[in-house]
N, C-alpha and C. Protein backbone atom coordinates (compact mmCIF):
# COMPACT_ATOMS: atom_id res chain seq x y z
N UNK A 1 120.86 132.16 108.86
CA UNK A 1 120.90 132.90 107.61
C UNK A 1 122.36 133.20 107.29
N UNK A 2 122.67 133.03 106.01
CA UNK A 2 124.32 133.17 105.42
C UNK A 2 124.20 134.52 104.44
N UNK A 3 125.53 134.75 104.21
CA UNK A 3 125.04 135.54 103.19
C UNK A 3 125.07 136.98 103.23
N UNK A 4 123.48 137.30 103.16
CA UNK A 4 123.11 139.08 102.63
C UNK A 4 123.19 139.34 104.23
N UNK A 5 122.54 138.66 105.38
CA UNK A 5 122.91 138.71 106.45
C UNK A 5 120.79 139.76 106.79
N UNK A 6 120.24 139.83 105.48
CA UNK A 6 118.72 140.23 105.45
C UNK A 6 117.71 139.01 104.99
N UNK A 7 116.33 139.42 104.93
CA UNK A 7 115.63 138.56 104.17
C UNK A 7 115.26 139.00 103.02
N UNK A 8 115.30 138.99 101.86
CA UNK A 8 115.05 139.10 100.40
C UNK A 8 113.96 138.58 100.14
N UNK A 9 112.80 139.83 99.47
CA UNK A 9 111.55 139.16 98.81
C UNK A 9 111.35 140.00 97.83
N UNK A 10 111.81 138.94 95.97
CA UNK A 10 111.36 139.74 94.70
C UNK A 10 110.37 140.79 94.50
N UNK A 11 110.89 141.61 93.91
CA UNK A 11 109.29 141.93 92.77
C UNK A 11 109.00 141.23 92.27
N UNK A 12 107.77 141.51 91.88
CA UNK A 12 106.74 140.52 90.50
C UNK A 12 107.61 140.54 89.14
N UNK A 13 108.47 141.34 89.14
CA UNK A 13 109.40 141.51 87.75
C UNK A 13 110.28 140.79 87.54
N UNK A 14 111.19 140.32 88.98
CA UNK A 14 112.56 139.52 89.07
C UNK A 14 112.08 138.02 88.47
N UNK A 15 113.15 137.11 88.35
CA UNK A 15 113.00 135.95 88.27
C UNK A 15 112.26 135.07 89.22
N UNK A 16 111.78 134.57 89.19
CA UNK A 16 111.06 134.04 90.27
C UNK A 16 111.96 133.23 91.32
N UNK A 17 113.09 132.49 90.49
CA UNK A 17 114.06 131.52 90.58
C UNK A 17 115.85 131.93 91.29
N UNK A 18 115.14 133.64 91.08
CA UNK A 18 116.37 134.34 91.87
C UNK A 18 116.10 134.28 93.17
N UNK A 19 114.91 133.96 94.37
CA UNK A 19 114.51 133.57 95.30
C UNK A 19 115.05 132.26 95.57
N UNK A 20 114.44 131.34 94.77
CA UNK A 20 114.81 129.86 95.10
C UNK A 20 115.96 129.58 95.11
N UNK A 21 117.20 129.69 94.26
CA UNK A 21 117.98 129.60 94.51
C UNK A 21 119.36 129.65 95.06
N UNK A 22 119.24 131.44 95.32
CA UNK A 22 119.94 131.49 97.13
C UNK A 22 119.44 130.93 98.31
N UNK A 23 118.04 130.52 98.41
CA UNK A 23 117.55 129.72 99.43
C UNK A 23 117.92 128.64 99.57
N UNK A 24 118.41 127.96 98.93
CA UNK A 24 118.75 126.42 98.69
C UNK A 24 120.15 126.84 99.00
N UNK A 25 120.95 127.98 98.84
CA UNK A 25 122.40 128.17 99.13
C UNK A 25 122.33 128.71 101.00
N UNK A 26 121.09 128.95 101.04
CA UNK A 26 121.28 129.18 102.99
C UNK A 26 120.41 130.28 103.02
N UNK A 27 120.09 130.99 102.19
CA UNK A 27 120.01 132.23 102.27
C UNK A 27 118.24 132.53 102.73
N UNK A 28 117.38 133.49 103.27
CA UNK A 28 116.25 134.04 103.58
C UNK A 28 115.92 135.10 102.26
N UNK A 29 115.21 133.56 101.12
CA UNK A 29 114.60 134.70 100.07
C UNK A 29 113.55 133.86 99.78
N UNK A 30 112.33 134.92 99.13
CA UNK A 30 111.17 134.37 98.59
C UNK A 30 111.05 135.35 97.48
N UNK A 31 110.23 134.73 96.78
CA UNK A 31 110.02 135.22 95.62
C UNK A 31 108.03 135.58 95.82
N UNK A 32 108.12 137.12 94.74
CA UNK A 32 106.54 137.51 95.01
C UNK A 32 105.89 136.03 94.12
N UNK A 33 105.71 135.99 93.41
CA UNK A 33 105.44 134.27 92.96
C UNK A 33 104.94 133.52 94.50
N UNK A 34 106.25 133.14 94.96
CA UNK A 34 106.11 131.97 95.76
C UNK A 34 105.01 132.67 97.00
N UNK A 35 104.62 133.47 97.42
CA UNK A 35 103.95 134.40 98.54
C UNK A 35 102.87 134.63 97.97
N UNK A 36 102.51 134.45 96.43
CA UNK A 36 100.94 134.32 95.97
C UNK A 36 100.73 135.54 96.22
N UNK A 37 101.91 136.56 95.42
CA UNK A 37 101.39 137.68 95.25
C UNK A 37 101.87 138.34 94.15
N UNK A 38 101.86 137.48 92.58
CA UNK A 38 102.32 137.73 91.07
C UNK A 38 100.79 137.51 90.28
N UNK A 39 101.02 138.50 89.86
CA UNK A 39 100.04 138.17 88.21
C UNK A 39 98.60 139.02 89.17
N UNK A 40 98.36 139.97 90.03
CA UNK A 40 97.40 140.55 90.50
C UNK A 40 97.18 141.70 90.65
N UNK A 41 98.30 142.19 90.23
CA UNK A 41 98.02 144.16 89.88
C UNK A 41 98.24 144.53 91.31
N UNK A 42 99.29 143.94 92.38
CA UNK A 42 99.45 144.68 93.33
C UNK A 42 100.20 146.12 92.77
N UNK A 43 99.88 146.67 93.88
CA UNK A 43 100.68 147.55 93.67
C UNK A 43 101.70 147.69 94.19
N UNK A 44 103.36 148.59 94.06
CA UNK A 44 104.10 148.47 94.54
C UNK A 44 103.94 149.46 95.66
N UNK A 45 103.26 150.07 96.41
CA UNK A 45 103.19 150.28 97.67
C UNK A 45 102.92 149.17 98.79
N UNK A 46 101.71 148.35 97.85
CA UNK A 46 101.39 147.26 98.92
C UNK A 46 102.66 146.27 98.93
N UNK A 47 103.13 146.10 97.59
CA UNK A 47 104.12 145.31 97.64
C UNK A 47 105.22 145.60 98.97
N UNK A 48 105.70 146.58 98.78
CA UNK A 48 106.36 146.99 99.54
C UNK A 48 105.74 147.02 101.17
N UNK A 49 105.20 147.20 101.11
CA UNK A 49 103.89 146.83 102.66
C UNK A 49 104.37 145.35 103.19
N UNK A 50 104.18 144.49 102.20
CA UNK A 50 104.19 143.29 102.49
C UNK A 50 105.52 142.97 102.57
N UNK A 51 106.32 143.52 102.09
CA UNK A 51 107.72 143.30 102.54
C UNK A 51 108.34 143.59 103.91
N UNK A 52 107.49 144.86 104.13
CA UNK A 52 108.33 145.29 105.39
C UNK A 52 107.49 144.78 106.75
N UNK A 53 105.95 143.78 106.34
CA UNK A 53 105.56 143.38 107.65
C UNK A 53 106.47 142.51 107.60
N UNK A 54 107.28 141.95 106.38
CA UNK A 54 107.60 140.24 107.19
C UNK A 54 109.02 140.36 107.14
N UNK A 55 109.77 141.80 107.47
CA UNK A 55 110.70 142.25 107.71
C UNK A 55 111.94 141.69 106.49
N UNK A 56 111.44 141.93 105.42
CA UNK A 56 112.08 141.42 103.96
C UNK A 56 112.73 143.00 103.30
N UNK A 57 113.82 143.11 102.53
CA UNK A 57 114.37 143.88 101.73
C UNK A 57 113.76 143.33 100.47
N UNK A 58 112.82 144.03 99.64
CA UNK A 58 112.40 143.92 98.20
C UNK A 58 113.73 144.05 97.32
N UNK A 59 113.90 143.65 96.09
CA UNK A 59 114.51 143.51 94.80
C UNK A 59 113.92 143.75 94.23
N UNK A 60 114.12 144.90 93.29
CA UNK A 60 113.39 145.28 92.09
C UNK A 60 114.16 146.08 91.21
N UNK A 61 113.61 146.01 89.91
CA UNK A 61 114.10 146.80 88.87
C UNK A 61 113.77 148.34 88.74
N UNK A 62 112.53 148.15 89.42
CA UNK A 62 111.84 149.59 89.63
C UNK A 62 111.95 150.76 90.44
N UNK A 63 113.35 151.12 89.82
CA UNK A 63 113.67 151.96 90.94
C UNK A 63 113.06 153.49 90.98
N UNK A 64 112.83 154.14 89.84
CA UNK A 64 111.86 155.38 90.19
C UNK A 64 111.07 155.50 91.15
N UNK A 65 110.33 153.96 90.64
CA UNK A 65 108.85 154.33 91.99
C UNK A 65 109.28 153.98 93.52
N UNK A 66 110.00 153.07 93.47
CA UNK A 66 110.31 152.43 94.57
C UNK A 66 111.55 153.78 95.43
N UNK A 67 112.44 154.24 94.66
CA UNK A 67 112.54 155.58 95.49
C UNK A 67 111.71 156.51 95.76
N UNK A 68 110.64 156.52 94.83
CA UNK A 68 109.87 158.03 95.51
C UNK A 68 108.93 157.24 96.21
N UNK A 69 108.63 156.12 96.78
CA UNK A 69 108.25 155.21 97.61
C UNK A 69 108.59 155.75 99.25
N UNK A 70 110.07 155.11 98.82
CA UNK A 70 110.75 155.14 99.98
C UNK A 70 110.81 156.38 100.47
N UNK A 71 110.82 157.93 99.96
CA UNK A 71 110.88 159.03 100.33
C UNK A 71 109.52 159.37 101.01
N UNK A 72 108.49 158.59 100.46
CA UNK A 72 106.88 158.98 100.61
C UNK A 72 106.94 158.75 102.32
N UNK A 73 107.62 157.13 102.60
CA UNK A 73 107.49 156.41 104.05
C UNK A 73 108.45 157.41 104.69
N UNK A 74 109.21 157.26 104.11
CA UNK A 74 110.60 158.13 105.48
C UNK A 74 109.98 159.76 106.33
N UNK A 75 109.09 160.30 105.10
CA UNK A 75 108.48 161.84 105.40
C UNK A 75 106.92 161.20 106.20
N UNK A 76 106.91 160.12 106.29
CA UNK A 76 105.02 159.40 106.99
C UNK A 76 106.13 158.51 108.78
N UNK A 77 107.20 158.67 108.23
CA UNK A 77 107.81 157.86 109.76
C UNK A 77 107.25 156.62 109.85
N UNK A 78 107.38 155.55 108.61
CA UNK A 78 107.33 154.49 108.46
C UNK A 78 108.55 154.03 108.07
N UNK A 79 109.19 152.75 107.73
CA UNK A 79 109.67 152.03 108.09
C UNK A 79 109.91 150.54 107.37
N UNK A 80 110.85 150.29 106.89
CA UNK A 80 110.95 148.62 106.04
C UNK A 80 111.88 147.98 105.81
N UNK A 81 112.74 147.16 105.18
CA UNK A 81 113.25 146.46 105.69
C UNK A 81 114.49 146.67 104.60
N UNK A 82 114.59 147.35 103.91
CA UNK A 82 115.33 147.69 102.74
C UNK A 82 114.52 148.07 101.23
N UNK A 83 115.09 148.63 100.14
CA UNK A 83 114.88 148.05 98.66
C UNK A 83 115.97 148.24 97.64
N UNK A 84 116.40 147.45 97.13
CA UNK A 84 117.66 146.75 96.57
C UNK A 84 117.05 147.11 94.93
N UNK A 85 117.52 147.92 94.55
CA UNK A 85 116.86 148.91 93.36
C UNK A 85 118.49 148.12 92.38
N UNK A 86 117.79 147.05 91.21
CA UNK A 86 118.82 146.73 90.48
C UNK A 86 118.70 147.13 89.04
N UNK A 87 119.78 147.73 88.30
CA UNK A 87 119.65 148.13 86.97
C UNK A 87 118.90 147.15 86.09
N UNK A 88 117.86 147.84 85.51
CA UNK A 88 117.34 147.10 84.56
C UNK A 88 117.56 146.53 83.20
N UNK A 89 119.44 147.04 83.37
CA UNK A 89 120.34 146.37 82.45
C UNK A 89 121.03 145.15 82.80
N UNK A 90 120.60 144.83 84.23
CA UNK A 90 120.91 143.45 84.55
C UNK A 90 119.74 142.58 84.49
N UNK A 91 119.70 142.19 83.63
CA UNK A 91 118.92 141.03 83.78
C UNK A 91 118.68 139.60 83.26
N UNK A 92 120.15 139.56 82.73
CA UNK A 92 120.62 138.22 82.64
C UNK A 92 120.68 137.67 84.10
N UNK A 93 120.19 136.50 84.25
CA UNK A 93 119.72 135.79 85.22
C UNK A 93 120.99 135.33 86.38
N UNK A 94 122.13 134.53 85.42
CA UNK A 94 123.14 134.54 86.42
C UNK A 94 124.20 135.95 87.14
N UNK A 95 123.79 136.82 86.17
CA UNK A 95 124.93 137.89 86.60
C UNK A 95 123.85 138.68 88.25
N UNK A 96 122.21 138.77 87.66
CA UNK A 96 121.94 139.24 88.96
C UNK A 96 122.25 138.43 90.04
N UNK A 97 122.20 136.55 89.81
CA UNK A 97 122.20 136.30 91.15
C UNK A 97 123.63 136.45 91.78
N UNK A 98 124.73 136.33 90.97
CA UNK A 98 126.11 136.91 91.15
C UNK A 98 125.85 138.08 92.28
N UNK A 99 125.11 138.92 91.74
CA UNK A 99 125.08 140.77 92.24
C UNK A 99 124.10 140.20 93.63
N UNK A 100 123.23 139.34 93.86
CA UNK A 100 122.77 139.34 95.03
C UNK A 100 123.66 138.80 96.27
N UNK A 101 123.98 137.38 95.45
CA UNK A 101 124.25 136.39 96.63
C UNK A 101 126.39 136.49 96.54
């Protein structure tokens, strides 16, 4: 692994393609898409669940929930792998992957 020096797995919100293509640069990312877990009304707890079994830092725009998330686990003494909370004023496609990779 090069790079973030973590494994990276989107939200359902990000590009799908912001996965694929640090992967192809070296990097440990998947996209919720590619994991067959977009377009199903997860929720972002499970989301986040599923991130931290497969020891992944989530990307998301959603940072409200996803901090009072993270406060929910830290006070339950759980545990994950990061979440990379990006302004939802970035979202021109090359500048986030700039901001990731």
């Amino acid at each position: 692994m090069v790079g973030l020096g973590i494994a990276l797995y989107t939200d359902e919100h990000i590009d799908p393609n912001l996965a694929l293509t640090p992967r192809r640069r070296g990097y440990d990312a998947v996209s919720c898409r590619e994991a067959g877990r977009a377009n199903q009304r997860i929720s972002d707890e499970l989301q986040l669940t599923y991130a931290a079994e497969h020891n992944q830092a989530i990307l998301t725009y959603d940072g409200p929930d996803f901090i009072r998330l993270d406060h929910n686990w830290k006070r339950a003494g759980r545990q994950h792998a990061g979440i990379i909370v990006v302004p939802s004023s970035v979202n021109i496609f090359s500048e986030l992957l700039r901001r990731v990779t």
